[in-house]
PDB file of N, CA and C in Angstrom:
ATOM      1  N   UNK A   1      23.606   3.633  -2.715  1.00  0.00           N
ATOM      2  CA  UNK A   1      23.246   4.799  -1.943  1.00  0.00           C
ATOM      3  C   UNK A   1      21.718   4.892  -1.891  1.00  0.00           C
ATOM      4  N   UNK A   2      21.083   4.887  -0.593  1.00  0.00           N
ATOM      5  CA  UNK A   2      19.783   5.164  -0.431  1.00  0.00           C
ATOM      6  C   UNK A   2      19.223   6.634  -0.744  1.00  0.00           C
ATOM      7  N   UNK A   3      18.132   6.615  -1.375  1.00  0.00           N
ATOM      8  CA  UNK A   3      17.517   7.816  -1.573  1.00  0.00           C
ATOM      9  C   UNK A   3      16.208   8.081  -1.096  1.00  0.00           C
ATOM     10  N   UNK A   4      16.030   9.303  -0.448  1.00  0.00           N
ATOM     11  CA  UNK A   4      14.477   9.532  -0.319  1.00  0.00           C
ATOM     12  C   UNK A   4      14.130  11.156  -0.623  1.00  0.00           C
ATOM     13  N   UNK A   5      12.391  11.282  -0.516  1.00  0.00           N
ATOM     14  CA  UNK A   5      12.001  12.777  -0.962  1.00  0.00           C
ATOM     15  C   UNK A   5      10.990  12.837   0.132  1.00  0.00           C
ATOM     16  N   UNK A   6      11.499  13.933   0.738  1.00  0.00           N
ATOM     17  CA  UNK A   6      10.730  14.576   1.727  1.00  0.00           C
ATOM     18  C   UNK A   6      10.160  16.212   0.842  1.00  0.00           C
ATOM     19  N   UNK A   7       8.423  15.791   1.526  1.00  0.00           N
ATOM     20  CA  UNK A   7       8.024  17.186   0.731  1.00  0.00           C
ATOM     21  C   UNK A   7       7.033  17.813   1.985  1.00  0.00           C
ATOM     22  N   UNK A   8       7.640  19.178   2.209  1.00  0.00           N
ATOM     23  CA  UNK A   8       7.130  19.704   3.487  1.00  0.00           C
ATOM     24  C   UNK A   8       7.139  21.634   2.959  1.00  0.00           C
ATOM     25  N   UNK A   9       5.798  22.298   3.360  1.00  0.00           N
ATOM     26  CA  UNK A   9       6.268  23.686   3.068  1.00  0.00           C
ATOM     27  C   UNK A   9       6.526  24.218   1.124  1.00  0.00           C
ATOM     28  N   UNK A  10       5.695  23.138   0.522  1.00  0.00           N
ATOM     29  CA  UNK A  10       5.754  23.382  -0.396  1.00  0.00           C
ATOM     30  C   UNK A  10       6.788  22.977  -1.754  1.00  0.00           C
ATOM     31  N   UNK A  11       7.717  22.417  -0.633  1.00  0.00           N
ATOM     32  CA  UNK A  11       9.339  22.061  -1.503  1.00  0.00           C
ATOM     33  C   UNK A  11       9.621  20.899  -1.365  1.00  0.00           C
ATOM     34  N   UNK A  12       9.586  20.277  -2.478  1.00  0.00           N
ATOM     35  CA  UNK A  12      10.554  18.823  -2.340  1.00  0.00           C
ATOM     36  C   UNK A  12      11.866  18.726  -2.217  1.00  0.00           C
ATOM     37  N   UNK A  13      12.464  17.597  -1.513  1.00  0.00           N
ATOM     38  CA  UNK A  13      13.830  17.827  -1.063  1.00  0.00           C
ATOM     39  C   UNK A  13      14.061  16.587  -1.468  1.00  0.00           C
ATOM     40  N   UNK A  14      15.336  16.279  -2.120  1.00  0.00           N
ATOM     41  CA  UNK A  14      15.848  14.979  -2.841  1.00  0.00           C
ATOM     42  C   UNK A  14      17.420  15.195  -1.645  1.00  0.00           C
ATOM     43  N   UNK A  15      17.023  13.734  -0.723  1.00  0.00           N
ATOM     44  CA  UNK A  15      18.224  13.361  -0.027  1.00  0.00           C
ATOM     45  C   UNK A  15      18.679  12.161  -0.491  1.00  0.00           C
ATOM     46  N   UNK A  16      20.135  12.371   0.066  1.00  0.00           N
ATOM     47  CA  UNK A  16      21.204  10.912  -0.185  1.00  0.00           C
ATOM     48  C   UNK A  16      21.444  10.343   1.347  1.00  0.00           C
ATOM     49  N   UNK A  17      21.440   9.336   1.704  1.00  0.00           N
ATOM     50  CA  UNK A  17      21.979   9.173   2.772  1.00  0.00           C
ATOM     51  C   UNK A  17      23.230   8.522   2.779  1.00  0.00           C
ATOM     52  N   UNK A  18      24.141   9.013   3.342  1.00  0.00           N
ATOM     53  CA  UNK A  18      25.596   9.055   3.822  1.00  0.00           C
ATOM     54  C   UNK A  18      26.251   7.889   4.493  1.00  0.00           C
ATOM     55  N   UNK A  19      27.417   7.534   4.450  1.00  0.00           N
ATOM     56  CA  UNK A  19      28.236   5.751   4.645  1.00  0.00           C
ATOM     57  C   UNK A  19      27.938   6.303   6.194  1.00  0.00           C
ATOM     58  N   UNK A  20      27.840   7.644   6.837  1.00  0.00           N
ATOM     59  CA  UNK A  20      27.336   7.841   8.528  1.00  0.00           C
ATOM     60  C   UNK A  20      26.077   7.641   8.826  1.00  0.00           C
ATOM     61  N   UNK A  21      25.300   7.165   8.440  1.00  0.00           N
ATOM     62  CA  UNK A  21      23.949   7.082   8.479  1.00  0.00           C
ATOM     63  C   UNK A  21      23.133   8.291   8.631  1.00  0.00           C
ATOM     64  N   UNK A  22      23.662   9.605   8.259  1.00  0.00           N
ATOM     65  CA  UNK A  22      22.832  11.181   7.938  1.00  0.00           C
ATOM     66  C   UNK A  22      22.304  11.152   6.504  1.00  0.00           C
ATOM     67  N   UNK A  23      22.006  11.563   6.399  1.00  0.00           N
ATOM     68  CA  UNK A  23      20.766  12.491   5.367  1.00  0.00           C
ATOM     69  C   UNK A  23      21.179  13.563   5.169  1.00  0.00           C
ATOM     70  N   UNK A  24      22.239  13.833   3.948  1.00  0.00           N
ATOM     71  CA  UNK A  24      22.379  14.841   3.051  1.00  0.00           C
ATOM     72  C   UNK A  24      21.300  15.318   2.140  1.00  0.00           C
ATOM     73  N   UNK A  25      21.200  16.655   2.046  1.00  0.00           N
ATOM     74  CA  UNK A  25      20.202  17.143   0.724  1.00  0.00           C
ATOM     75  C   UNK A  25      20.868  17.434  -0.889  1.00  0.00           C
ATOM     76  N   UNK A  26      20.271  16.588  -1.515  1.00  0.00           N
ATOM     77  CA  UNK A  26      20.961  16.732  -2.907  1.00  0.00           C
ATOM     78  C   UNK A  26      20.513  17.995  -3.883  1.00  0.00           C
ATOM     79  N   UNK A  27      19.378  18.584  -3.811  1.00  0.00           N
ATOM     80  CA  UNK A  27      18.643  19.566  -4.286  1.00  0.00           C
ATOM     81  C   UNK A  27      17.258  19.574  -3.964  1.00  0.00           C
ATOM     82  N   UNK A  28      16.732  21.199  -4.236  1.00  0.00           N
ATOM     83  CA  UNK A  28      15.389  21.064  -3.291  1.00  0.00           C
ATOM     84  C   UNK A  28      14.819  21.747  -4.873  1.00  0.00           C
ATOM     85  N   UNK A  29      13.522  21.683  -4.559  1.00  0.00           N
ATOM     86  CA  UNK A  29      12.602  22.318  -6.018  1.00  0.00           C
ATOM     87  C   UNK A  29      11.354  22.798  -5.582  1.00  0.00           C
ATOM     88  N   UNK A  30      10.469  22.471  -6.097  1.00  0.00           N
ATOM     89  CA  UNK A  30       9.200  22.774  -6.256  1.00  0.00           C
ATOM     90  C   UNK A  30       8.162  21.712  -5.701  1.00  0.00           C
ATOM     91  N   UNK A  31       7.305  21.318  -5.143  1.00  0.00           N
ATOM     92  CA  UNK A  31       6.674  20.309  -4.884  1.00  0.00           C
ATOM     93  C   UNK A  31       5.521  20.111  -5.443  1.00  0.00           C
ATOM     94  N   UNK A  32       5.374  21.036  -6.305  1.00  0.00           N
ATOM     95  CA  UNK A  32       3.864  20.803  -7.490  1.00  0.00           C
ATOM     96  C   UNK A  32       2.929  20.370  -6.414  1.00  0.00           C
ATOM     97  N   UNK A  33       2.131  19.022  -6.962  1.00  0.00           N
ATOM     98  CA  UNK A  33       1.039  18.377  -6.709  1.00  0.00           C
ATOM     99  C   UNK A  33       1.295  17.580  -5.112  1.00  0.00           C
ATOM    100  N   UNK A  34       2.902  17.358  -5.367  1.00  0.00           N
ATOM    101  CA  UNK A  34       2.904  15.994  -4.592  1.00  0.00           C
ATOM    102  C   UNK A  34       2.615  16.482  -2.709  1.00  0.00           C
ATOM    103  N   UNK A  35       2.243  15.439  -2.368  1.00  0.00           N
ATOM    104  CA  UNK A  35       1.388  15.409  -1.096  1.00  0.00           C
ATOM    105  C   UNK A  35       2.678  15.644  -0.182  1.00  0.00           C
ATOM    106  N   UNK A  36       2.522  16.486   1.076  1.00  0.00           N
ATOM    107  CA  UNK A  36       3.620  16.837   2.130  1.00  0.00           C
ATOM    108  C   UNK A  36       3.648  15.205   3.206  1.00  0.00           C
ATOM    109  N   UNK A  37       4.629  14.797   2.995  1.00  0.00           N
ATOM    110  CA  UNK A  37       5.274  13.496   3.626  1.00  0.00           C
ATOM    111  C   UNK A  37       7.061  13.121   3.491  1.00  0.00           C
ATOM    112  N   UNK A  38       7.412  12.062   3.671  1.00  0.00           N
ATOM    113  CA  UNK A  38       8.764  11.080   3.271  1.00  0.00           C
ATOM    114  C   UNK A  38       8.476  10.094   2.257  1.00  0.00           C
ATOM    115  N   UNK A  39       8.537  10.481   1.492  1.00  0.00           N
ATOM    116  CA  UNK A  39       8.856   9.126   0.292  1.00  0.00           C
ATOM    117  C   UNK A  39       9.955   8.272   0.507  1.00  0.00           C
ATOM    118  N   UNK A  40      10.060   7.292   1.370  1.00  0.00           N
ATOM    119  CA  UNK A  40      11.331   6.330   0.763  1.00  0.00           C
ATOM    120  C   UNK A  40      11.520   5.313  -0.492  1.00  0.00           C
ATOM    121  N   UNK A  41      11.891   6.010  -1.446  1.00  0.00           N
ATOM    122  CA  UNK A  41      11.990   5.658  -2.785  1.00  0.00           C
ATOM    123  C   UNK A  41      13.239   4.392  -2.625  1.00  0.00           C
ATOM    124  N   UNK A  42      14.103   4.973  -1.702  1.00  0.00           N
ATOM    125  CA  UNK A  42      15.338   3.622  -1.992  1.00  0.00           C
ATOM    126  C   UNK A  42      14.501   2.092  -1.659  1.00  0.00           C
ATOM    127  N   UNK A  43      13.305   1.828  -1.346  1.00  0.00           N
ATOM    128  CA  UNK A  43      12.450   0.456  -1.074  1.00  0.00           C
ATOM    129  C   UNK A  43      12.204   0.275  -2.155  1.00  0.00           C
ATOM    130  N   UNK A  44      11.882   1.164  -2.884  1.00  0.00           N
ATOM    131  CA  UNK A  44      10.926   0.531  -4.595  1.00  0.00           C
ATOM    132  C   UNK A  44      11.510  -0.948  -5.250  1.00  0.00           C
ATOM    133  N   UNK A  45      11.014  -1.369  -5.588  1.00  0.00           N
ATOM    134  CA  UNK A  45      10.984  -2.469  -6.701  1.00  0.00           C
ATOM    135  C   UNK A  45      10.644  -2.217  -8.230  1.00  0.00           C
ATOM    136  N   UNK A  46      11.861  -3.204  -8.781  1.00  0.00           N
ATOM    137  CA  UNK A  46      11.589  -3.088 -10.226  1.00  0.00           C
ATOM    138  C   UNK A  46      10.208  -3.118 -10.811  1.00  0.00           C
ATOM    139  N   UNK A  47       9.655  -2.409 -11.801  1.00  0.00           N
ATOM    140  CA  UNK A  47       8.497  -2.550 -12.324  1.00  0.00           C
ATOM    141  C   UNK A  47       8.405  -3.745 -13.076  1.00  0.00           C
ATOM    142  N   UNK A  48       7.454  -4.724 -13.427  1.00  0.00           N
ATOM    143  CA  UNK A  48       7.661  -5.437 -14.277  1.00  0.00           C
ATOM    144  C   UNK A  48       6.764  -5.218 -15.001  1.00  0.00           C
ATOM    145  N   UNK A  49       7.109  -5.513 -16.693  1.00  0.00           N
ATOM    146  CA  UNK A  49       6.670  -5.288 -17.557  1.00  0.00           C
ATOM    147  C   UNK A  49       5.254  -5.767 -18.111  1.00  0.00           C
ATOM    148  N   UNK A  50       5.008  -6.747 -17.391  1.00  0.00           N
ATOM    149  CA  UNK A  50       3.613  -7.656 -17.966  1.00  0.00           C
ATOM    150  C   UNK A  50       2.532  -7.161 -16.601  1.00  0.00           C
ATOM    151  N   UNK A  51       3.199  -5.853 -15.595  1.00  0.00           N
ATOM    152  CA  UNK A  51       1.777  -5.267 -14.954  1.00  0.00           C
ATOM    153  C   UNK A  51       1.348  -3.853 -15.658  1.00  0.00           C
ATOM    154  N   UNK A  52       0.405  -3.564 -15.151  1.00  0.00           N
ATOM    155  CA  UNK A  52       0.117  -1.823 -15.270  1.00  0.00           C
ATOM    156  C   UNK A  52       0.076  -1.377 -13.501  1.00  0.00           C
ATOM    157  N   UNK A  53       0.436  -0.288 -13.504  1.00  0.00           N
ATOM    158  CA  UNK A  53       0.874   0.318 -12.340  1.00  0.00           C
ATOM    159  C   UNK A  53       0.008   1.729 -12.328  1.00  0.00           C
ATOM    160  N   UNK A  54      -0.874   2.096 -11.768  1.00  0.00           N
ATOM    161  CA  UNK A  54      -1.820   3.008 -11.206  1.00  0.00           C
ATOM    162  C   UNK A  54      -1.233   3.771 -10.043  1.00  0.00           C
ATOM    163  N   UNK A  55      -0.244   5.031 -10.209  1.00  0.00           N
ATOM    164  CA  UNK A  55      -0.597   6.125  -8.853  1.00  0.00           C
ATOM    165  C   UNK A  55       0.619   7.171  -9.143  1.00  0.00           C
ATOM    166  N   UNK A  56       1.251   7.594  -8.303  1.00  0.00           N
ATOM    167  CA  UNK A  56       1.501   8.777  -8.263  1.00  0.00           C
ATOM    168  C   UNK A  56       3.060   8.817  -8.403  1.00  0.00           C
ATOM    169  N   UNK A  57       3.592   9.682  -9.356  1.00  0.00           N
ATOM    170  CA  UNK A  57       5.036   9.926 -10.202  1.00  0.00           C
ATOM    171  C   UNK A  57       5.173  10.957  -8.344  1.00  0.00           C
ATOM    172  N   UNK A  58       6.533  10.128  -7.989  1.00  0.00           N
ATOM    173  CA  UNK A  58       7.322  10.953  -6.715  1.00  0.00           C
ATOM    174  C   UNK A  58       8.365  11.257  -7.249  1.00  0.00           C
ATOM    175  N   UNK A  59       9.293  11.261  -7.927  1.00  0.00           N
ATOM    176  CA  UNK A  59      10.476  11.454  -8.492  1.00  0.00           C
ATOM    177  C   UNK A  59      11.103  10.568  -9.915  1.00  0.00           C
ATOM    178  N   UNK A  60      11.967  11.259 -10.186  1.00  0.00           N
ATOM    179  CA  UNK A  60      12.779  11.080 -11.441  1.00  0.00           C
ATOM    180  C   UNK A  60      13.882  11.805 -11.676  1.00  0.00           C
ATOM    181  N   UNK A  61      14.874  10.489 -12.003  1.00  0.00           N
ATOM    182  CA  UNK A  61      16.570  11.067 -11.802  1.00  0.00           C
ATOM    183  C   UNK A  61      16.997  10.535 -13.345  1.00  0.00           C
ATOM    184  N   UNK A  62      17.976  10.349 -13.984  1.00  0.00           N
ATOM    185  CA  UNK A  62      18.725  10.299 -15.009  1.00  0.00           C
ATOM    186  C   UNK A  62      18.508   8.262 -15.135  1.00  0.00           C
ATOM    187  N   UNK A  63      18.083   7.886 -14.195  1.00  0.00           N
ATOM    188  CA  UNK A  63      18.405   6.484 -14.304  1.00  0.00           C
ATOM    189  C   UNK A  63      16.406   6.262 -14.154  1.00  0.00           C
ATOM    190  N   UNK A  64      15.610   6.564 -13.451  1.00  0.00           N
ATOM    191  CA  UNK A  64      15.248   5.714 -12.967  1.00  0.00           C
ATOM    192  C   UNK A  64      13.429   6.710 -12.886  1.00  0.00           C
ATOM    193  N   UNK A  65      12.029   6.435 -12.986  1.00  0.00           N
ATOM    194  CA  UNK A  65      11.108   7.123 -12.782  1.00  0.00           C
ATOM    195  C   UNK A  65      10.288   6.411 -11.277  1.00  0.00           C
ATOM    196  N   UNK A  66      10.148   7.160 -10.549  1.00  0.00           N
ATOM    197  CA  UNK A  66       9.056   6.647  -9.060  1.00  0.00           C
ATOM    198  C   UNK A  66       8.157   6.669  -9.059  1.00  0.00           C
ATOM    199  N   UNK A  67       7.568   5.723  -8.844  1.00  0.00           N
ATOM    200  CA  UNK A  67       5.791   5.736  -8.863  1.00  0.00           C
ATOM    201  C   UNK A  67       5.825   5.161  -7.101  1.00  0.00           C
ATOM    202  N   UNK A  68       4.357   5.937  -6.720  1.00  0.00           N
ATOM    203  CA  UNK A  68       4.083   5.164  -5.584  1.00  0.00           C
ATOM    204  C   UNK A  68       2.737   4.709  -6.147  1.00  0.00           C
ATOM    205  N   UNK A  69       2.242   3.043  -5.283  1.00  0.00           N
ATOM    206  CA  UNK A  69       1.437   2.919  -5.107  1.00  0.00           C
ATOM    207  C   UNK A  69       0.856   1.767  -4.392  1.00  0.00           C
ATOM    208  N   UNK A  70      -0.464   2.723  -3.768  1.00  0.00           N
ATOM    209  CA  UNK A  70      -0.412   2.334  -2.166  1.00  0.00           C
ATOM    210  C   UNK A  70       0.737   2.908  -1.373  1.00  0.00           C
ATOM    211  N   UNK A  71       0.769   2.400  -0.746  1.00  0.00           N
ATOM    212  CA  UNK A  71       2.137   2.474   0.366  1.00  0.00           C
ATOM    213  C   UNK A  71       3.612   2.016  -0.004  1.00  0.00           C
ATOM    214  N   UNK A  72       3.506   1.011  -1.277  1.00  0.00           N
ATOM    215  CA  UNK A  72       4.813   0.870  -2.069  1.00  0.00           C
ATOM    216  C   UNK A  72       5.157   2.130  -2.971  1.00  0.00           C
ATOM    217  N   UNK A  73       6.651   1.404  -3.549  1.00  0.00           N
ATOM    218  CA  UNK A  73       7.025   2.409  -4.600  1.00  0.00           C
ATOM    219  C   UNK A  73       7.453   1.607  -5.757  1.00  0.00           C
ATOM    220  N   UNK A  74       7.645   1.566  -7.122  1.00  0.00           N
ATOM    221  CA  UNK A  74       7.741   1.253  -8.235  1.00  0.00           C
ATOM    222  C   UNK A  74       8.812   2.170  -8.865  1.00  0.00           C
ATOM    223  N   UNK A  75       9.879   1.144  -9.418  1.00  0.00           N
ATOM    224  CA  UNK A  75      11.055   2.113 -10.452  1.00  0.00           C
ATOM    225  C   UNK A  75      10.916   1.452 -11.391  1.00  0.00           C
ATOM    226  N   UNK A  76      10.517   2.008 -12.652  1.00  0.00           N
ATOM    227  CA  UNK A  76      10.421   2.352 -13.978  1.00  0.00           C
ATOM    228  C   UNK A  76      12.174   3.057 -14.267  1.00  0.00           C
ATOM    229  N   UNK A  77      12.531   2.102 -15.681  1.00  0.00           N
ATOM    230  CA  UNK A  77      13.500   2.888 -15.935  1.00  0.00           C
ATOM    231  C   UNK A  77      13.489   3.701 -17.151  1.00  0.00           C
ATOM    232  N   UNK A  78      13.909   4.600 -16.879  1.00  0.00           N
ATOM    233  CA  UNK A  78      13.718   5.948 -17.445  1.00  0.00           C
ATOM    234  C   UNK A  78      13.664   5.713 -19.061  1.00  0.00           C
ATOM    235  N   UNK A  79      14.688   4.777 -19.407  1.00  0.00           N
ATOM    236  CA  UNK A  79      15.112   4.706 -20.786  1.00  0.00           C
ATOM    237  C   UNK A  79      13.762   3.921 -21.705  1.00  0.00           C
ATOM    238  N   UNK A  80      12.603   3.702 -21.004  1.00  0.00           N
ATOM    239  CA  UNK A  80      11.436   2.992 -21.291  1.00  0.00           C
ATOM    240  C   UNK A  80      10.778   3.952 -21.772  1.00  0.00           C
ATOM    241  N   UNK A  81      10.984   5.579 -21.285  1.00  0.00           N
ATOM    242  CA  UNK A  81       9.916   6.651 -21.452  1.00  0.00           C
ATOM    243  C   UNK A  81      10.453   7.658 -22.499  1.00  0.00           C
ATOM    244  N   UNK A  82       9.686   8.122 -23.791  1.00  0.00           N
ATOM    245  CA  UNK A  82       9.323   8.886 -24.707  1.00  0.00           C
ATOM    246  C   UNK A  82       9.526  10.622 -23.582  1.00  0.00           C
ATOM    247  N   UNK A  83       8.969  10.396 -22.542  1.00  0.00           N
ATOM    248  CA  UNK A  83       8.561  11.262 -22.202  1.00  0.00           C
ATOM    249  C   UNK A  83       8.343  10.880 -20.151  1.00  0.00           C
ATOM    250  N   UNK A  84       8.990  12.117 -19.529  1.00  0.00           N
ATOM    251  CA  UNK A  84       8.698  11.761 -18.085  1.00  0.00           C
ATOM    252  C   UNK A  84       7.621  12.605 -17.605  1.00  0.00           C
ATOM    253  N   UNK A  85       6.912  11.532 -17.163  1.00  0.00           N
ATOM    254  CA  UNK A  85       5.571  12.199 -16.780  1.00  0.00           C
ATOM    255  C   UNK A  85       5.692  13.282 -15.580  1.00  0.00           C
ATOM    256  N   UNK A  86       4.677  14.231 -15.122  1.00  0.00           N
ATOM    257  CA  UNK A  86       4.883  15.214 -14.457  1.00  0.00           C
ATOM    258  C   UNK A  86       5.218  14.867 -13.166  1.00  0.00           C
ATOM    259  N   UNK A  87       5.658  15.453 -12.458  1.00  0.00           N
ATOM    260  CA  UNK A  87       5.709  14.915 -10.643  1.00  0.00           C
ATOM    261  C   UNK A  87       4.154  15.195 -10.116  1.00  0.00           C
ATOM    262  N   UNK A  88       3.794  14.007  -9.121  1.00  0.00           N
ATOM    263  CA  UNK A  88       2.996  14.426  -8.367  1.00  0.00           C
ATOM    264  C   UNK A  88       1.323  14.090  -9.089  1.00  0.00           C
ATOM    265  N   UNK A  89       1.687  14.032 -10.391  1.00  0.00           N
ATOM    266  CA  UNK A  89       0.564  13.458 -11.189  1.00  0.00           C
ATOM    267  C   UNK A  89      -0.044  11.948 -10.995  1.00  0.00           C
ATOM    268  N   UNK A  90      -1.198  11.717 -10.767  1.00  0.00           N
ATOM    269  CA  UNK A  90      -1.922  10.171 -10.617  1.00  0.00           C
ATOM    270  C   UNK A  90      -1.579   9.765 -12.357  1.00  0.00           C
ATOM    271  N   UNK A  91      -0.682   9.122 -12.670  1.00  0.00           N
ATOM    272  CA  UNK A  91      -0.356   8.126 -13.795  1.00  0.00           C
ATOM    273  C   UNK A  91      -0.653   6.575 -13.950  1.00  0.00           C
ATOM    274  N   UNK A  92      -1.318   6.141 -15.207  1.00  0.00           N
ATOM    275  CA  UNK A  92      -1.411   4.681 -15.089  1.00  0.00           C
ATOM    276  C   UNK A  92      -0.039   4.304 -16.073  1.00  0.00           C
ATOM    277  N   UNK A  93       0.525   3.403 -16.447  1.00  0.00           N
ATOM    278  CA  UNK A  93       1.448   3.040 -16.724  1.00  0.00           C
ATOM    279  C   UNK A  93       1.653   1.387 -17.279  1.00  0.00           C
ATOM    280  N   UNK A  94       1.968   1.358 -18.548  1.00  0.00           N
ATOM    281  CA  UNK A  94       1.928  -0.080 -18.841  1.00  0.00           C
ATOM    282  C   UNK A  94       3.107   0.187 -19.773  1.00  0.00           C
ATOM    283  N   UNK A  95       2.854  -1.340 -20.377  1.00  0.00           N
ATOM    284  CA  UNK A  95       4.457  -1.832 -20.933  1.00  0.00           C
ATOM    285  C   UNK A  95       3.437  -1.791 -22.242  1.00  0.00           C
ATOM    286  N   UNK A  96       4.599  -1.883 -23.739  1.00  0.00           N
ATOM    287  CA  UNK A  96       3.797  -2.428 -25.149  1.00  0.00           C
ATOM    288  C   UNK A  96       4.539  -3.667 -25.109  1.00  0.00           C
ATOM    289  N   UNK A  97       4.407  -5.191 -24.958  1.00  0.00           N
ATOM    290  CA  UNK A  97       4.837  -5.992 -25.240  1.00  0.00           C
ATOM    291  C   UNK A  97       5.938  -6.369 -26.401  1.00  0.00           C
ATOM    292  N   UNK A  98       6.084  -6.110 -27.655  1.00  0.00           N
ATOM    293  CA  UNK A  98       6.840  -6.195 -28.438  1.00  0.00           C
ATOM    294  C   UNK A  98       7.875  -5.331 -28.285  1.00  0.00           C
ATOM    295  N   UNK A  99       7.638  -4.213 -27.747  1.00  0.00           N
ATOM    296  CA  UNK A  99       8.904  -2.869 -27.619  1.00  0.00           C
ATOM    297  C   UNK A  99       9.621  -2.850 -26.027  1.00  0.00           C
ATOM    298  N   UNK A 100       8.531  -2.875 -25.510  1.00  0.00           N
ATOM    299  CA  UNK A 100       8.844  -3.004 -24.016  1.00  0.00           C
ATOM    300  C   UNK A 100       8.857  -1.607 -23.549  1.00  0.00           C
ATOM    301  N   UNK A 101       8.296  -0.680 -24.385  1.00  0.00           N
ATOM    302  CA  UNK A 101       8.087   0.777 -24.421  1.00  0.00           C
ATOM    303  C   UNK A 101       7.186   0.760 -23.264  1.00  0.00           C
ATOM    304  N   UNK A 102       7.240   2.179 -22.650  1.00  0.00           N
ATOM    305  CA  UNK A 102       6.095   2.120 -21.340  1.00  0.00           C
ATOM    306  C   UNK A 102       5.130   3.213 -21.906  1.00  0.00           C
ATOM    307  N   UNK A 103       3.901   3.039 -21.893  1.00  0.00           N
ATOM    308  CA  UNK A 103       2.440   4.133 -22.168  1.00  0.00           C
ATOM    309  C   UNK A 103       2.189   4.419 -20.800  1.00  0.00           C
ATOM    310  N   UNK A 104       2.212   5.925 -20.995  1.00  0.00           N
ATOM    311  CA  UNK A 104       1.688   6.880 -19.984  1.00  0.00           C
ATOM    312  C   UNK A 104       0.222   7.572 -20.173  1.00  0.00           C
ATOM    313  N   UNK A 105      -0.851   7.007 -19.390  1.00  0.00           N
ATOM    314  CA  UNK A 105      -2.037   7.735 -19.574  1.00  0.00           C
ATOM    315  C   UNK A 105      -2.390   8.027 -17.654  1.00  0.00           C
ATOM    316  N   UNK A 106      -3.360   8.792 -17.880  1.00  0.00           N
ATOM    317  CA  UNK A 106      -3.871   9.453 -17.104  1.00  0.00           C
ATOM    318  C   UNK A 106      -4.631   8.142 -15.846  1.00  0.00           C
ATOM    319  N   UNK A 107      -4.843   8.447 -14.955  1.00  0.00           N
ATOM    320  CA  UNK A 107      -5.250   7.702 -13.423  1.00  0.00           C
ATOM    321  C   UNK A 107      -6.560   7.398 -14.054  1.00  0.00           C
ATOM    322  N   UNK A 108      -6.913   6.418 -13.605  1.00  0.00           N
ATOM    323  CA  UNK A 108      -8.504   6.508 -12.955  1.00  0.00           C
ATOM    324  C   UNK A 108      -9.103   7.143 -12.734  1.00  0.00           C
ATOM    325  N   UNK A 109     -10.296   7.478 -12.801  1.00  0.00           N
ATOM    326  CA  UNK A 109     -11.121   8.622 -12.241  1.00  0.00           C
ATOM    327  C   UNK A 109     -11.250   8.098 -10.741  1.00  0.00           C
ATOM    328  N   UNK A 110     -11.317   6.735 -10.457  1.00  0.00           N
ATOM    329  CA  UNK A 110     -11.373   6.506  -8.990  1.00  0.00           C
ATOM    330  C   UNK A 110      -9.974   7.188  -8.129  1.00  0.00           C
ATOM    331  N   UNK A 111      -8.862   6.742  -8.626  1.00  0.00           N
ATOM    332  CA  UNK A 111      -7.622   6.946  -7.913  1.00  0.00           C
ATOM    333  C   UNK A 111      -7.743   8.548  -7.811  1.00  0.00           C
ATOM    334  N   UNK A 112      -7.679   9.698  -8.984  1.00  0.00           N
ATOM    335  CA  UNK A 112      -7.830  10.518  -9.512  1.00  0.00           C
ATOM    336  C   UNK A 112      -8.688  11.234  -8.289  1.00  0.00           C
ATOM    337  N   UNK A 113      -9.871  10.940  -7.737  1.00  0.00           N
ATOM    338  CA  UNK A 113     -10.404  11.637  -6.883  1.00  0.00           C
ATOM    339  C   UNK A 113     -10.210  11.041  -4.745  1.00  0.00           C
ATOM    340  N   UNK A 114      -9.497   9.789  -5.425  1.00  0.00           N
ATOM    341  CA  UNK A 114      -8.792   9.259  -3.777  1.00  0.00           C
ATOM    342  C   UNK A 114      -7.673  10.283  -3.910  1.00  0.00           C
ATOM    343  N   UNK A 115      -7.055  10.503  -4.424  1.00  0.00           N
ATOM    344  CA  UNK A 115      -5.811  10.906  -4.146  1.00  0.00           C
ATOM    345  C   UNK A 115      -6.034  12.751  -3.964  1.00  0.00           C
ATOM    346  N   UNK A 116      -7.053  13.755  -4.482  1.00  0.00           N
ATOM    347  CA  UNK A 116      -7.691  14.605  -4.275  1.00  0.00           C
ATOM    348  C   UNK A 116      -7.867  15.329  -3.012  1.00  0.00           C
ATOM    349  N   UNK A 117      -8.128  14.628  -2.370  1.00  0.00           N
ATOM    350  CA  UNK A 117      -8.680  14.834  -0.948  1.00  0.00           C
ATOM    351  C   UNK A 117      -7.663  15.221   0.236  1.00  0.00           C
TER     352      UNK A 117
END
């Protein structure tokens, strides 16, 4: 099942899309930080463990954490994280080699003020 997050008006909207090719809404929330657009999260690619990944947490479900960056998206799986980082937050993101644990620190100050604007 494809998923995406449309954030418009302040509210993020977590859709499913349907064996009819519609766009059901699964729940709507809060849109914090994150920027008013379409996230298509169902494109992401597995993260792999031997990069670090720089940009912005779009969602997080029971399985799986979204990062965009750039114009891609990145799934992190959830069971890697101590802790899920905030939505909408510029996150850098790496692996610990021996654990395969993922460290969550803060963006760049470069990304940090691209993404600002």
């Amino acid at each position: 099942m494809r998923h995406r997050v449309l954030v418009m008006n302040g509210q993020r909207i977590v859709q499913n899309e349907q064996t009819t090719g519609a766009w059901q809404t699964e729940h709507v929330d809060k849109a914090g930080q994150l920027k008013p657009g379409i996230y298509n999260i169902y494109a992401a690619t597995a993260a792999d463990k031997g990069k670090a990944y720089e940009g912005v947490i779009v969602h997080a479900d029971k399985q799986a954490i979204y990062q965009q960056i750039g114009k891609q998206f990145v799934k992190h799986e959830r069971a890697d994280f101590d802790k899920v980082p905030e939505l909408g937050s510029a996150k850098s993101i790496t692996y610990d080699q021996p654990t395969g644990r993922a460290q969550v620190a803060a963006a760049s100050e470069k990304l940090g003020k691209k993404l600002s604007r």
